[in-house]
Protein backbone atom coordinates (compact mmCIF):
# COMPACT_ATOMS: atom_id res chain seq x y z
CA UNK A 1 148.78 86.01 -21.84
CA UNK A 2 150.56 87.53 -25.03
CA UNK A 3 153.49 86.40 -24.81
CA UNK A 4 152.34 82.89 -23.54
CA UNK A 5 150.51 83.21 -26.96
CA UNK A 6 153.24 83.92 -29.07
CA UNK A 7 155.74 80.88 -27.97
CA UNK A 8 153.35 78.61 -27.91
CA UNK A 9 154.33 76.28 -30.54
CA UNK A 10 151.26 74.11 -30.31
CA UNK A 11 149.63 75.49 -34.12
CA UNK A 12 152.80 75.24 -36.21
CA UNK A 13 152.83 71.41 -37.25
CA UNK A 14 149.01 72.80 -38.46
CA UNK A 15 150.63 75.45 -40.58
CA UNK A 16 153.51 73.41 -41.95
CA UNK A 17 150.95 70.79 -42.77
CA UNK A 18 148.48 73.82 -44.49
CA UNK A 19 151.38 74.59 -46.26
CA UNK A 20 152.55 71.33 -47.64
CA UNK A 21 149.33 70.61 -48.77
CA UNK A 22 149.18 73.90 -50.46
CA UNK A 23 152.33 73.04 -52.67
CA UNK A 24 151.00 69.53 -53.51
CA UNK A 25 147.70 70.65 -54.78
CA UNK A 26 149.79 73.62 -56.99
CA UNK A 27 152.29 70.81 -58.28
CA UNK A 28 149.46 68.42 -59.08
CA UNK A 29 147.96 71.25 -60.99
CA UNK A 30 150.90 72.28 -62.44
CA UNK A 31 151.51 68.40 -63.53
CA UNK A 32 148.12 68.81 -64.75
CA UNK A 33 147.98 71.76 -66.83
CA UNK A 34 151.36 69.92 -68.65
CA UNK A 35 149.92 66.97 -70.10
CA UNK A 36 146.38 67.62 -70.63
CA UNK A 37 147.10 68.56 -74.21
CA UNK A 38 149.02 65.24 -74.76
CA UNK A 39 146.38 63.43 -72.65
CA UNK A 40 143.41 64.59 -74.70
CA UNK A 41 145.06 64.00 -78.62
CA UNK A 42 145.69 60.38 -76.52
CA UNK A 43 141.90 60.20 -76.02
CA UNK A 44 140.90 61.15 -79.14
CA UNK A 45 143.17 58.89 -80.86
CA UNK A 46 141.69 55.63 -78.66
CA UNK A 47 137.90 56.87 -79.80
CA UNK A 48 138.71 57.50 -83.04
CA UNK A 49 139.72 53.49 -83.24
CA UNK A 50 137.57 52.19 -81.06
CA UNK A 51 134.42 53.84 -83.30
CA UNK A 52 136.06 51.59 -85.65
CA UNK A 53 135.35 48.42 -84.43
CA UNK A 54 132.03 46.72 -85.14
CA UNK A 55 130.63 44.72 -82.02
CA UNK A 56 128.04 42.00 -82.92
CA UNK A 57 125.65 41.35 -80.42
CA UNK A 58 124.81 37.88 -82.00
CA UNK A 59 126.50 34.74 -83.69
CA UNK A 60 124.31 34.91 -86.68
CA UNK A 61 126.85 36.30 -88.60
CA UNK A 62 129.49 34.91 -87.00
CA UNK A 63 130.86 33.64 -90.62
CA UNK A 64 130.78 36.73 -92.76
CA UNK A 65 132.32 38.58 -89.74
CA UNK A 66 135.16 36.02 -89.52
CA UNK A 67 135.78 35.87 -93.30
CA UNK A 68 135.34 39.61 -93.93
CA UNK A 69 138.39 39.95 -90.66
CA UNK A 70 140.35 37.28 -92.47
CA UNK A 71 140.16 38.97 -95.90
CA UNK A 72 141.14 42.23 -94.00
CA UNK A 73 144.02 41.13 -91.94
CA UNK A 74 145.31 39.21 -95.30
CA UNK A 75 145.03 42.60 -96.96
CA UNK A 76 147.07 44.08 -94.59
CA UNK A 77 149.88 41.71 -94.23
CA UNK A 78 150.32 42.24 -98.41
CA UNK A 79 150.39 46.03 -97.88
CA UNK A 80 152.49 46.21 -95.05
CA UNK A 81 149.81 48.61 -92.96
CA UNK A 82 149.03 48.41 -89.60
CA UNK A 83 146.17 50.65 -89.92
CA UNK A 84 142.30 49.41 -89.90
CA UNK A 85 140.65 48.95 -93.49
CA UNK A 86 137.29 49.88 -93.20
């Protein structure tokens, strides 16, 4: 029964497969633990200029909003930004 048990070959596909696995969740973490710092001064950059954006919620002052973006945008274009004036 022991040595029927030892070349049976039935459970190694299950170990290569353990194994495998194994090495693609440490690569994923690896990958992980790589760009996490690039990935978070990303995310901070796309909140820090999103806060900067004023939603309106209603067309009442549809006007002043479009003249005030105007009046910004022609601002820009004379100083040669591409950053937000706020």
């Amino acid at each position: 029964m022991l040595t029927q048990f030892l070349r049976d070959e039935n459970g190694s596909a299950t170990v290569e497969w353990a194994v495998m696995t194994a090495a693609s969740v440490a690569m994923g973490l690896a990958v992980m633990s790589y760009v996490r710092d690039g990935i978070e001064d990303l995310s901070n950059d796309i909140r820090s200029s999103l806060s900067n954006i004023s939603i309106k919620t209603s067309f009442e002052d549809w006007d002043a909003f479009r003249a005030n973006a105007a009046a910004e945008a022609e601002a820009q274009a004379q100083t040669g930004s591409d950053a937000p004036i706020n």
